[in-house]
C-alpha atoms as a PDB file:
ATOM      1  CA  UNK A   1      11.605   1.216  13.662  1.00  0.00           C
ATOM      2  CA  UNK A   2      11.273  -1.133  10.154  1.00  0.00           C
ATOM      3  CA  UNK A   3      11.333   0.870   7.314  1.00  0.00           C
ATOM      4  CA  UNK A   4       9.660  -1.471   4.936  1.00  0.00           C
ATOM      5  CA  UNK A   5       8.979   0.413   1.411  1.00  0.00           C
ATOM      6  CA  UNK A   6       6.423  -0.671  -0.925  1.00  0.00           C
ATOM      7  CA  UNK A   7       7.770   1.193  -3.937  1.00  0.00           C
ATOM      8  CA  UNK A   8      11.252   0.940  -6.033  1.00  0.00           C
ATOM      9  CA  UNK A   9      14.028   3.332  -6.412  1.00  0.00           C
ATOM     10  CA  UNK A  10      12.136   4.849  -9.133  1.00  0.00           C
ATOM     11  CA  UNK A  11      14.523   7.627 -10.302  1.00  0.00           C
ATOM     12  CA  UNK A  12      16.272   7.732  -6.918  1.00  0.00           C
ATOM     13  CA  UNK A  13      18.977   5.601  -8.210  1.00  0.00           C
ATOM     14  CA  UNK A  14      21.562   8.813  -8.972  1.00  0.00           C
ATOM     15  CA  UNK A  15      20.800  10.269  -5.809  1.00  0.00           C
ATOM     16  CA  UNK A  16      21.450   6.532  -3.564  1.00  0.00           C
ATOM     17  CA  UNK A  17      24.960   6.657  -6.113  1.00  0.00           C
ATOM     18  CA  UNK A  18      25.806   9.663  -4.144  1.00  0.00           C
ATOM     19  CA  UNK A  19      24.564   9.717  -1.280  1.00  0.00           C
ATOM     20  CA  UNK A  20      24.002   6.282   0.283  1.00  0.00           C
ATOM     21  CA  UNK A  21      20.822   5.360   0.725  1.00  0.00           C
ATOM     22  CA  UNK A  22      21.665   3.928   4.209  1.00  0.00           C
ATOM     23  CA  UNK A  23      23.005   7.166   5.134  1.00  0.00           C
ATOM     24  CA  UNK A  24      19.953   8.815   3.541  1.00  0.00           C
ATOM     25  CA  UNK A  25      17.253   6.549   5.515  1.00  0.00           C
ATOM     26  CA  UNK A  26      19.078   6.656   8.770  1.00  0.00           C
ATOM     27  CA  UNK A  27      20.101  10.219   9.090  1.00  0.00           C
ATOM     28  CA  UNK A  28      17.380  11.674   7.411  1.00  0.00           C
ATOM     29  CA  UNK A  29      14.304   9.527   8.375  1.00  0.00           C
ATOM     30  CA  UNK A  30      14.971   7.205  11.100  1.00  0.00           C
ATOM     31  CA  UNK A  31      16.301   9.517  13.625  1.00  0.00           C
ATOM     32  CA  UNK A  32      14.003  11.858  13.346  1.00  0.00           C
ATOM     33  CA  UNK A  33      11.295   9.398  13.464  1.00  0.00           C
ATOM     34  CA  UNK A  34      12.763   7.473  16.619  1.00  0.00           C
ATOM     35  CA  UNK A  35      13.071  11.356  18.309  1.00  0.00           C
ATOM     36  CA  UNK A  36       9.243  12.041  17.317  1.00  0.00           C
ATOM     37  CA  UNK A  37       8.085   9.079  19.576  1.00  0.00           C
ATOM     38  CA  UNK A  38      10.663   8.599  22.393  1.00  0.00           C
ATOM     39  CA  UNK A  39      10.645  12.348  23.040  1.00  0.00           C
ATOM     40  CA  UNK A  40       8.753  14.113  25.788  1.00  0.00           C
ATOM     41  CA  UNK A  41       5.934  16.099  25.301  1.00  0.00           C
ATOM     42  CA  UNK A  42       7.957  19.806  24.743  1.00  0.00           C
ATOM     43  CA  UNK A  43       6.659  22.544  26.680  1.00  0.00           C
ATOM     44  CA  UNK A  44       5.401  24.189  23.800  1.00  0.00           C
ATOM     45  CA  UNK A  45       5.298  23.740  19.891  1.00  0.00           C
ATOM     46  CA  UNK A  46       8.202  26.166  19.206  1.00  0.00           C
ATOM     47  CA  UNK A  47      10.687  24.900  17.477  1.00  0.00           C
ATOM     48  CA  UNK A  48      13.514  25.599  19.840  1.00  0.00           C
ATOM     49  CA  UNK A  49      11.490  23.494  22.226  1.00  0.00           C
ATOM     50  CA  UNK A  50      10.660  20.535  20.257  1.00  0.00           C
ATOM     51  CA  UNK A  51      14.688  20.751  19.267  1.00  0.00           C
ATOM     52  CA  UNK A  52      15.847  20.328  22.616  1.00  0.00           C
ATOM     53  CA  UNK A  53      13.614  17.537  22.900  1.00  0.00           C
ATOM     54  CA  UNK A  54      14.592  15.743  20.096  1.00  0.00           C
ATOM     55  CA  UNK A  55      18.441  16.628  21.349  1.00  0.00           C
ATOM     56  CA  UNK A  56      17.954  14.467  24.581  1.00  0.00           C
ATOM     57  CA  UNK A  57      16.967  11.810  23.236  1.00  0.00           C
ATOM     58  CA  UNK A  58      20.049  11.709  20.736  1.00  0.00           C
ATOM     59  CA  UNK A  59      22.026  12.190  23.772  1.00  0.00           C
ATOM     60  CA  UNK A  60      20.250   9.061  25.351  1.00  0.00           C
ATOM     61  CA  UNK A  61      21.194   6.856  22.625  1.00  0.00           C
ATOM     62  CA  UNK A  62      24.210   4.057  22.887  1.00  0.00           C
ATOM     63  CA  UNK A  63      26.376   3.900  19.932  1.00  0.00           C
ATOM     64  CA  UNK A  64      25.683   1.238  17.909  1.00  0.00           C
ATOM     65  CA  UNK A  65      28.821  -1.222  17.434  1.00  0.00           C
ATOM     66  CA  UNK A  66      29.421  -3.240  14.252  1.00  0.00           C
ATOM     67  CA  UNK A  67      28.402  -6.690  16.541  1.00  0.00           C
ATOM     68  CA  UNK A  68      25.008  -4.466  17.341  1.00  0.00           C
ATOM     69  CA  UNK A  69      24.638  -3.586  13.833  1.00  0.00           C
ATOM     70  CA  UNK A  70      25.334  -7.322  12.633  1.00  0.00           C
ATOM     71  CA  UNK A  71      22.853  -8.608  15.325  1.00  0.00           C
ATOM     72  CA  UNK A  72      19.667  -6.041  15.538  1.00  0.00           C
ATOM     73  CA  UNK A  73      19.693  -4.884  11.846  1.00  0.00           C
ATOM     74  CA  UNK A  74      18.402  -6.080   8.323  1.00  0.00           C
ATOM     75  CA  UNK A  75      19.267  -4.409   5.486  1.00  0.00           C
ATOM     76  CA  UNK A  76      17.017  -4.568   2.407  1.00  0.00           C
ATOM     77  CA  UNK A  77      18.683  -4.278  -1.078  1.00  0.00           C
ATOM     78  CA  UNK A  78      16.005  -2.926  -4.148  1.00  0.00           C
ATOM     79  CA  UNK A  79      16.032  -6.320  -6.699  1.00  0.00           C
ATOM     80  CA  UNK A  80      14.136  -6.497  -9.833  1.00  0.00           C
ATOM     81  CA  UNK A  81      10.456  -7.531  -9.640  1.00  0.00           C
ATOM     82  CA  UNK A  82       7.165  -5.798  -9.631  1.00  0.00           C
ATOM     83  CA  UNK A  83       5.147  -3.671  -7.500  1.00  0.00           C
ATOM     84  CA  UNK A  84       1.084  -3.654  -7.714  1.00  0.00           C
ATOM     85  CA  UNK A  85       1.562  -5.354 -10.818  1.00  0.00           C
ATOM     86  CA  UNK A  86       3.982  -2.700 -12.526  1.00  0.00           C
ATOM     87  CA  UNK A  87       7.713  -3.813 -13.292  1.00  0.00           C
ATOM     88  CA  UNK A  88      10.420  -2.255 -10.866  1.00  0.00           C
ATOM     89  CA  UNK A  89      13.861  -1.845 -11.933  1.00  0.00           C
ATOM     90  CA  UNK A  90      17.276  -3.096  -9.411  1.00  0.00           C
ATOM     91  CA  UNK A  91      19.697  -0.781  -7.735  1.00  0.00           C
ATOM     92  CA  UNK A  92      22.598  -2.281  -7.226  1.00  0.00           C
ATOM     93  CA  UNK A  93      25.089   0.772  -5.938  1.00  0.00           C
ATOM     94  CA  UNK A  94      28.086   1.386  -7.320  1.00  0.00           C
ATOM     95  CA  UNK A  95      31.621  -0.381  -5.435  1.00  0.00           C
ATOM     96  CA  UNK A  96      32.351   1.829  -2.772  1.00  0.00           C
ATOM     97  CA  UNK A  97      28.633   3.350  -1.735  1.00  0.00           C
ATOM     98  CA  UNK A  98      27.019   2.558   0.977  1.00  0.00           C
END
């Protein structure tokens, strides 16, 4: 899954301080996108059902070693520049965040 974002931190700077934003994209957004498409169909649209869906395919998954994470991931950092034109400010988190 490439998460590829067209627009800057844009006020999300705070929250990234606190949070991480790796932690925020991966827990957050990438898991539940990678469950959306690698689960099976549920047996029907209740939530329970589309939960234990979702669950199996987090139990599928190999834990991801630092080598892993060295070798099959890229990670982005927000720089200065400009976006359609318009200026975009850095984020540069604070020593110790993720």
């Amino acid at each position: 899954i490439l998460v590829a974002e067209s627009e800057g931190v844009d006020g999300r700077d705070a929250y990234y301080a606190r949070s991480g934003a790796l932690r925020d994209m991966v827990q957050s957004h990438i898991l539940q996108l990678l469950c959306l498409v690698a689960m099976e169909p549920p047996a029907s649209l209740e939530a329970d059902r589309i939960r234990d869906e979702k669950v199996k395919v987090l139990r599928a998954l190999r834990p991801m070693t630092a080598e892993h994470a060295a070798h099959d991931s890229v990670r982005g950092r927000y720089t200065a520049g400009t976006i359609n034109g318009q200026p975009a400010q850095a984020y540069h988190p604070p020593e110790g965040s993720d």
